[in-house]
N, C-alpha and C. Protein backbone atom coordinates (compact mmCIF):
# COMPACT_ATOMS: atom_id res chain seq x y z
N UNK A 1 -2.59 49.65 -32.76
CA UNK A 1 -1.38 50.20 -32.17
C UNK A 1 -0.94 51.41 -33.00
N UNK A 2 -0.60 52.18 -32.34
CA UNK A 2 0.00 53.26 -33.29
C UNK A 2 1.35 53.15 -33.82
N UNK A 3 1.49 53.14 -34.69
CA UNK A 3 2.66 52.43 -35.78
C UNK A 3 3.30 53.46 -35.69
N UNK A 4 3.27 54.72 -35.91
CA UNK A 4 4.13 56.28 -35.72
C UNK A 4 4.91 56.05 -34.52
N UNK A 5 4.66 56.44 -33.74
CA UNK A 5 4.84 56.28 -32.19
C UNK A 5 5.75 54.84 -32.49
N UNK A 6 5.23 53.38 -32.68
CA UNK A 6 5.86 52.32 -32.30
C UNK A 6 7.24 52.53 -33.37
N UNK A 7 6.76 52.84 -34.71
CA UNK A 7 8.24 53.12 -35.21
C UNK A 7 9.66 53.91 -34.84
N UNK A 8 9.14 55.12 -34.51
CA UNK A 8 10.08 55.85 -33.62
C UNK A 8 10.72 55.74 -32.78
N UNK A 9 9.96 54.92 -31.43
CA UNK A 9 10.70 54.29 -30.10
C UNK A 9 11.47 52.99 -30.52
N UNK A 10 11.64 52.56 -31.97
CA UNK A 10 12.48 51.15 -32.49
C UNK A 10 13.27 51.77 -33.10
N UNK A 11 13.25 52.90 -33.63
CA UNK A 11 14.64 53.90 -34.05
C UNK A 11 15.21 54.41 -32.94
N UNK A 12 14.58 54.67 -32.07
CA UNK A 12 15.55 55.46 -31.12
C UNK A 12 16.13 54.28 -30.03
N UNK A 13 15.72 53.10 -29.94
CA UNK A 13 16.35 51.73 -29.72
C UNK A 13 17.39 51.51 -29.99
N UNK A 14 17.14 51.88 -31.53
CA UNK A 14 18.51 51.07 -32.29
C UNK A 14 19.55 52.07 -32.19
N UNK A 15 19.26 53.42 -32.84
CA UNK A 15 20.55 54.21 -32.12
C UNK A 15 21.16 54.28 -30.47
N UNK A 16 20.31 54.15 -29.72
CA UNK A 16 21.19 53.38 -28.38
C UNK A 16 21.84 52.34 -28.41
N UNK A 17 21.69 51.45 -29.34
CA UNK A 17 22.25 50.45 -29.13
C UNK A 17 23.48 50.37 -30.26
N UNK A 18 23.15 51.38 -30.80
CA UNK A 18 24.64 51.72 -31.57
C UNK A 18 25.61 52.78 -30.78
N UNK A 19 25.09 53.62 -30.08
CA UNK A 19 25.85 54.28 -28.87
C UNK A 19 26.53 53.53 -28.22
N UNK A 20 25.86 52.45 -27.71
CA UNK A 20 26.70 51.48 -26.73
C UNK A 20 27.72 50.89 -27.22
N UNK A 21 27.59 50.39 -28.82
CA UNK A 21 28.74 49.97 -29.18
C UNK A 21 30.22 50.33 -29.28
N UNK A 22 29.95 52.00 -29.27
CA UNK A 22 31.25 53.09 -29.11
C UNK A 22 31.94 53.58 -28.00
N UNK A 23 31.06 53.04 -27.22
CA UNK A 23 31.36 53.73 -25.52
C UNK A 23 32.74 53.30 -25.62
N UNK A 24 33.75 52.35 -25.58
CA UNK A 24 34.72 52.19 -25.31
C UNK A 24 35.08 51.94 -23.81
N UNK A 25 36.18 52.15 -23.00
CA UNK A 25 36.63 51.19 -21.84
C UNK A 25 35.28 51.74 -20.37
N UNK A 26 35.20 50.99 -19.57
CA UNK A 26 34.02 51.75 -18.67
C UNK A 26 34.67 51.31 -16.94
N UNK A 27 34.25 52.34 -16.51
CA UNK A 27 34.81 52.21 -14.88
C UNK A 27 33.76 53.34 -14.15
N UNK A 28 33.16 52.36 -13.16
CA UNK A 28 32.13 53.10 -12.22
C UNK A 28 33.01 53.76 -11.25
N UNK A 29 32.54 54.52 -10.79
CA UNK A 29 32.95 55.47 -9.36
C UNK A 29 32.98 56.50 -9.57
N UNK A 30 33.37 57.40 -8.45
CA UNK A 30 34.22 59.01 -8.89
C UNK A 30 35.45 59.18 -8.18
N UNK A 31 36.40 60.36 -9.26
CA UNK A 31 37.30 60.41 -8.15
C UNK A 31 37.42 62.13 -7.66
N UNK A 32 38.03 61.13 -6.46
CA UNK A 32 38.63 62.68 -5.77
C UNK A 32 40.14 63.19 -5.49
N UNK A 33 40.04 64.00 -5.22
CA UNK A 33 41.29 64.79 -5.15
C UNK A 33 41.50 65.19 -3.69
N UNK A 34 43.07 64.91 -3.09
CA UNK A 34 43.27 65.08 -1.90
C UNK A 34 44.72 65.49 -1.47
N UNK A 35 44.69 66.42 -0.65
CA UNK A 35 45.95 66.86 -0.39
C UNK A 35 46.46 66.61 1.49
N UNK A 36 47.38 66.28 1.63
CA UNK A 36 47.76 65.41 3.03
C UNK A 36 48.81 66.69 3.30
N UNK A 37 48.95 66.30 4.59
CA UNK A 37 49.98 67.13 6.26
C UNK A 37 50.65 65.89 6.42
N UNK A 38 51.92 65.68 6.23
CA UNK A 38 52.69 64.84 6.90
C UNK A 38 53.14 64.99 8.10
N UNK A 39 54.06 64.18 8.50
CA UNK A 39 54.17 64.53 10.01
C UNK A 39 55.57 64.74 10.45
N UNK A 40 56.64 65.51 9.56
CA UNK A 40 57.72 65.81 9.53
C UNK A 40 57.62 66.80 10.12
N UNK A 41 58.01 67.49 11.07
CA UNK A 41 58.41 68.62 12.08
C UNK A 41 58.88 69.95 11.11
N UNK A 42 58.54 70.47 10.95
CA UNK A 42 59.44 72.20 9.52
C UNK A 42 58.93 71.94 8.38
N UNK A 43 58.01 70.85 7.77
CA UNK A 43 57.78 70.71 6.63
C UNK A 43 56.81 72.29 6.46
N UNK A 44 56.91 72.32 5.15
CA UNK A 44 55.98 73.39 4.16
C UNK A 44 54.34 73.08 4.72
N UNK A 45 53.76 71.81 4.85
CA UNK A 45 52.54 71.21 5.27
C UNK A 45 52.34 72.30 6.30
N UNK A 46 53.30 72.38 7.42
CA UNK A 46 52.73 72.56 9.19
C UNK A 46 53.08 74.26 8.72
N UNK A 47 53.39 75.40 7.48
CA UNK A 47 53.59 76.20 7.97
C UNK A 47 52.30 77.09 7.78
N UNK A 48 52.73 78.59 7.78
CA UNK A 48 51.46 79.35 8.00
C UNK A 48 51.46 80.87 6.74
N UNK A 49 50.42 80.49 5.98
CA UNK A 49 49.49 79.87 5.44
C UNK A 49 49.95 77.85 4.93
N UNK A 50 49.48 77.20 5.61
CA UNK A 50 50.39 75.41 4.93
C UNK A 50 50.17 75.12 3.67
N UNK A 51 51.14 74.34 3.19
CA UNK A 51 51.47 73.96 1.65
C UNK A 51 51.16 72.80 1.67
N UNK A 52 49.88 71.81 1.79
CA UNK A 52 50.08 70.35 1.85
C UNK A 52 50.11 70.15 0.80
N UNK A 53 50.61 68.69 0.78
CA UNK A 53 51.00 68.08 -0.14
C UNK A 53 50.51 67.44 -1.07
N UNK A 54 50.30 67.53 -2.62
CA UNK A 54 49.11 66.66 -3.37
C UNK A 54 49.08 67.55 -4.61
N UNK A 55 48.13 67.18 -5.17
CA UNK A 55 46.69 66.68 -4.87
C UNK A 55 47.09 65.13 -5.57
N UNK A 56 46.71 64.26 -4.07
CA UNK A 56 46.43 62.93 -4.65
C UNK A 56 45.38 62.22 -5.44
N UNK A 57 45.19 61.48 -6.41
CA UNK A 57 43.75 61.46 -6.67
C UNK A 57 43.38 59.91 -6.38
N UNK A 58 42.15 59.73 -6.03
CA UNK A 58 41.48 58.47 -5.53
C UNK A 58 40.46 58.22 -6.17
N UNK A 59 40.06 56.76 -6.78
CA UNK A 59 39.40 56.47 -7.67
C UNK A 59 38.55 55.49 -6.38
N UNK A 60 36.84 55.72 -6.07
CA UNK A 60 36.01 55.23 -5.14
C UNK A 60 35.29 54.32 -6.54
N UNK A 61 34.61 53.45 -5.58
CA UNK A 61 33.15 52.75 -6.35
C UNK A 61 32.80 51.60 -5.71
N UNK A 62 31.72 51.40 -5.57
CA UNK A 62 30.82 50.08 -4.86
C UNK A 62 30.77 49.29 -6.41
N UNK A 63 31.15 47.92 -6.20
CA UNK A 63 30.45 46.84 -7.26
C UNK A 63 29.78 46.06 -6.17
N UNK A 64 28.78 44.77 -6.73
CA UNK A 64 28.47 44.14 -6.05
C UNK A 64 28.45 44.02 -4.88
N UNK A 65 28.06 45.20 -3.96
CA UNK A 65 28.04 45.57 -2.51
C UNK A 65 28.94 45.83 -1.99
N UNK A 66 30.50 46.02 -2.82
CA UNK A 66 31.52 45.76 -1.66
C UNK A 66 32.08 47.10 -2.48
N UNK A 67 32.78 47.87 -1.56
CA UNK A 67 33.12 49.66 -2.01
C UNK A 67 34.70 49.42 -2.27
N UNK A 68 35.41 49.95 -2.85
CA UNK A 68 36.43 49.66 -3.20
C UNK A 68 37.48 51.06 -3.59
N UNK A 69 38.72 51.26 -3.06
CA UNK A 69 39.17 52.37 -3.44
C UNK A 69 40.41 52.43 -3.89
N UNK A 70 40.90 53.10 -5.38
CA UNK A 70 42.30 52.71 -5.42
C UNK A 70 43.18 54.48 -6.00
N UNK A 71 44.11 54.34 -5.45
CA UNK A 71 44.81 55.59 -5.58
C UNK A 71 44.99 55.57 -7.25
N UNK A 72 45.06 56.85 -7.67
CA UNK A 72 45.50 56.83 -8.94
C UNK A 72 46.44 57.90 -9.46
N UNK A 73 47.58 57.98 -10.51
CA UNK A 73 48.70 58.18 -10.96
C UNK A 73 48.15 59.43 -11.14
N UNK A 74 48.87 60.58 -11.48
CA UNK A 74 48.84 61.74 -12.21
C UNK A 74 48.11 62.23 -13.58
N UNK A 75 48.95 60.88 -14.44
CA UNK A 75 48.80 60.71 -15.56
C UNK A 75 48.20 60.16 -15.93
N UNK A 76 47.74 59.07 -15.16
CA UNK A 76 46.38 58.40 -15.35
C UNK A 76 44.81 58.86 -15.38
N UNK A 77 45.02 60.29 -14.76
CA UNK A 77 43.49 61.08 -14.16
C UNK A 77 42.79 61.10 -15.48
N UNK A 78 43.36 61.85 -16.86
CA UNK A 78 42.60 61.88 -17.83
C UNK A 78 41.77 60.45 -18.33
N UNK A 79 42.61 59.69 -18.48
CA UNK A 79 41.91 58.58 -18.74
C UNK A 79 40.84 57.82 -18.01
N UNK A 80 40.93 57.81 -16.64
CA UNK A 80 40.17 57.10 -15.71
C UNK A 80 38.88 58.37 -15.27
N UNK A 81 38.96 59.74 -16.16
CA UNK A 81 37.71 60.20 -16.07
C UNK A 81 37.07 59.83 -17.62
N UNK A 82 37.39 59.49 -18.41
CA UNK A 82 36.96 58.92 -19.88
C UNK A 82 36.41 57.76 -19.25
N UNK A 83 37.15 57.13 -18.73
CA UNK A 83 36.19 55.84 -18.66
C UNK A 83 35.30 55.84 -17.69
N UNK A 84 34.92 57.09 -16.76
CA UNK A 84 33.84 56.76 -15.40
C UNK A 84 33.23 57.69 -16.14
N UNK A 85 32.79 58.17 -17.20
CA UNK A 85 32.08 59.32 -18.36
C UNK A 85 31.56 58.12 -19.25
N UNK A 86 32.22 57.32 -19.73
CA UNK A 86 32.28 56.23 -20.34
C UNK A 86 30.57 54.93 -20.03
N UNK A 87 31.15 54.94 -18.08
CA UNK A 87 30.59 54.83 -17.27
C UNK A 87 28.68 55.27 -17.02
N UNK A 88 29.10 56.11 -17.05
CA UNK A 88 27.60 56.91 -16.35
C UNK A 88 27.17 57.26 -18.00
N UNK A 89 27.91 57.58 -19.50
CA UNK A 89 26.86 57.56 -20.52
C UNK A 89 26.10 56.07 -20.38
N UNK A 90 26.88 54.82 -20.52
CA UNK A 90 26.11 53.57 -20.54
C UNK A 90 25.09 53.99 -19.56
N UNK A 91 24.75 54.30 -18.29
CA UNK A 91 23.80 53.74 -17.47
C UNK A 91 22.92 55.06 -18.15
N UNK A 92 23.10 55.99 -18.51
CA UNK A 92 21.89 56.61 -19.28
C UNK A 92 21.41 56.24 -20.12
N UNK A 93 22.02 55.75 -21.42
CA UNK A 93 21.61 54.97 -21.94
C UNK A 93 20.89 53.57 -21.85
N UNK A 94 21.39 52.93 -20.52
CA UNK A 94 20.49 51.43 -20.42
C UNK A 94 18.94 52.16 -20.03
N UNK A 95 19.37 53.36 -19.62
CA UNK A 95 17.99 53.90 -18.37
C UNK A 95 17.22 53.97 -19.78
N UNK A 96 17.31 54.97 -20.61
CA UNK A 96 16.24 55.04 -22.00
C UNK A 96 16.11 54.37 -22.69
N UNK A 97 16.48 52.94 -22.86
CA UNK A 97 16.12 51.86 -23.46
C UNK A 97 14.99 50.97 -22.76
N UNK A 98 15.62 51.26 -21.44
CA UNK A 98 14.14 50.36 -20.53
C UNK A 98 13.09 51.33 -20.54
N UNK A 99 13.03 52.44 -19.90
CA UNK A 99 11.57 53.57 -20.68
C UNK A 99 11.12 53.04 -21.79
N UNK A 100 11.89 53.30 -22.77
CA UNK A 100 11.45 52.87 -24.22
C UNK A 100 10.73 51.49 -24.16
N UNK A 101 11.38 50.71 -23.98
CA UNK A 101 10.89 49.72 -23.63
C UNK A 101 9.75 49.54 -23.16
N UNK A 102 9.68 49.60 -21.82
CA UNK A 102 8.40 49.71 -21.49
C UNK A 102 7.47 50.71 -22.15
N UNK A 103 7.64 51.51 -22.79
CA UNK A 103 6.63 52.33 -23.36
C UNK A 103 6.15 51.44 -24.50
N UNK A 104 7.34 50.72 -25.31
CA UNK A 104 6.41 49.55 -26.26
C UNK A 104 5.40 48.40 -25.63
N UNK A 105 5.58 47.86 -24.87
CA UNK A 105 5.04 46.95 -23.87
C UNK A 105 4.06 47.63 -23.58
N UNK A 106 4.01 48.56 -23.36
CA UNK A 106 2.44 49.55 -22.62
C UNK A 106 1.34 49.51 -24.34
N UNK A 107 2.05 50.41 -25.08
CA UNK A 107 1.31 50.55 -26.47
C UNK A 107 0.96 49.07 -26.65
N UNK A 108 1.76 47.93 -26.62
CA UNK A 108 1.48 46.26 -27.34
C UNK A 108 0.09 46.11 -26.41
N UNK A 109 0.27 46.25 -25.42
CA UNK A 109 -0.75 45.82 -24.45
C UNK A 109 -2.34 46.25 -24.76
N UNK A 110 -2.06 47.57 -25.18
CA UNK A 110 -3.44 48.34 -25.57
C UNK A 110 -4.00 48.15 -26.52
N UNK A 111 -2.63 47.73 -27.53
CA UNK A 111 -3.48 46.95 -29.39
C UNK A 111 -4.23 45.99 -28.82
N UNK A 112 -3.62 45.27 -27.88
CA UNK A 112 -3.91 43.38 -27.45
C UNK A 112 -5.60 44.04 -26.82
N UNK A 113 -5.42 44.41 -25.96
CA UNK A 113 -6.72 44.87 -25.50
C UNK A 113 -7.68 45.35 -26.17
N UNK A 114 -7.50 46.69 -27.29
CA UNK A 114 -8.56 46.98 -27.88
C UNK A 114 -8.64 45.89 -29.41
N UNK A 115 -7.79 44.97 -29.57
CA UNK A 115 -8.38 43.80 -30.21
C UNK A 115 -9.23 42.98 -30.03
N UNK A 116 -9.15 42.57 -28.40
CA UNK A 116 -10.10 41.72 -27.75
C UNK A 116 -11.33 42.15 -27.78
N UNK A 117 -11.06 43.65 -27.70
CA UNK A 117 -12.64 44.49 -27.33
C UNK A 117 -13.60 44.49 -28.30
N UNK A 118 -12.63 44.17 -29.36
CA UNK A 118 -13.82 44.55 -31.08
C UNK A 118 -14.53 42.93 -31.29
């Protein structure tokens, strides 16, 4: 097995898995931003160029098959993009740990094999 190679992909393991420990709070989805026309007769909305109203922001995301959407505060936006950043670093990170992974599993396989062979 090549020990270079196998050492390296167990360092770069372990610093993912010290990444993960820092991520801090996590929330899947994205949000968006939306601005509404009410239906008051003279409002600013209906005039010309219109002023609608907003920007509301909406926090989307599917868990476990079921999609889910919840309005969110003003003041809340900064934070609830920290944590869907929060979010999507973890799943990069799980993603290069399983590569890695399997790239050890591939190398183990080939020691195992060209052991048998000798």
């Amino acid at each position: 097995m090549d020990e270079k190679n196998v050492s390296a992909i167990r360092r770069r393991i372990a610093k993912i898995k010290e990444a993960l420990l820092g991520l801090g709070d996590l929330r899947p989805g994205s949000l968006s931003q939306q601005y509404n026309v009410c239906g008051k007769p003279g409002c600013r909305c209906k005039a010309n160029p219109p002023i609608k109203h907003g920007p509301y922001y909406q926090l989307g995301w599917t868990r476990k098959g079921k999609s889910t959407t919840r309005f969110v505060r003003g003041y809340e936006v900064a934070e609830v993009q920290r944590q869907i950043a929060n979010y999507e670093r973890l799943q990069a990170l799980i993603d290069e740990w399983v590569d890695l992974s399997m790239q050890l599993c591939e190398l183990s396989q080939k020691a195992a094999r060209a052991a048998k062979a000798e």
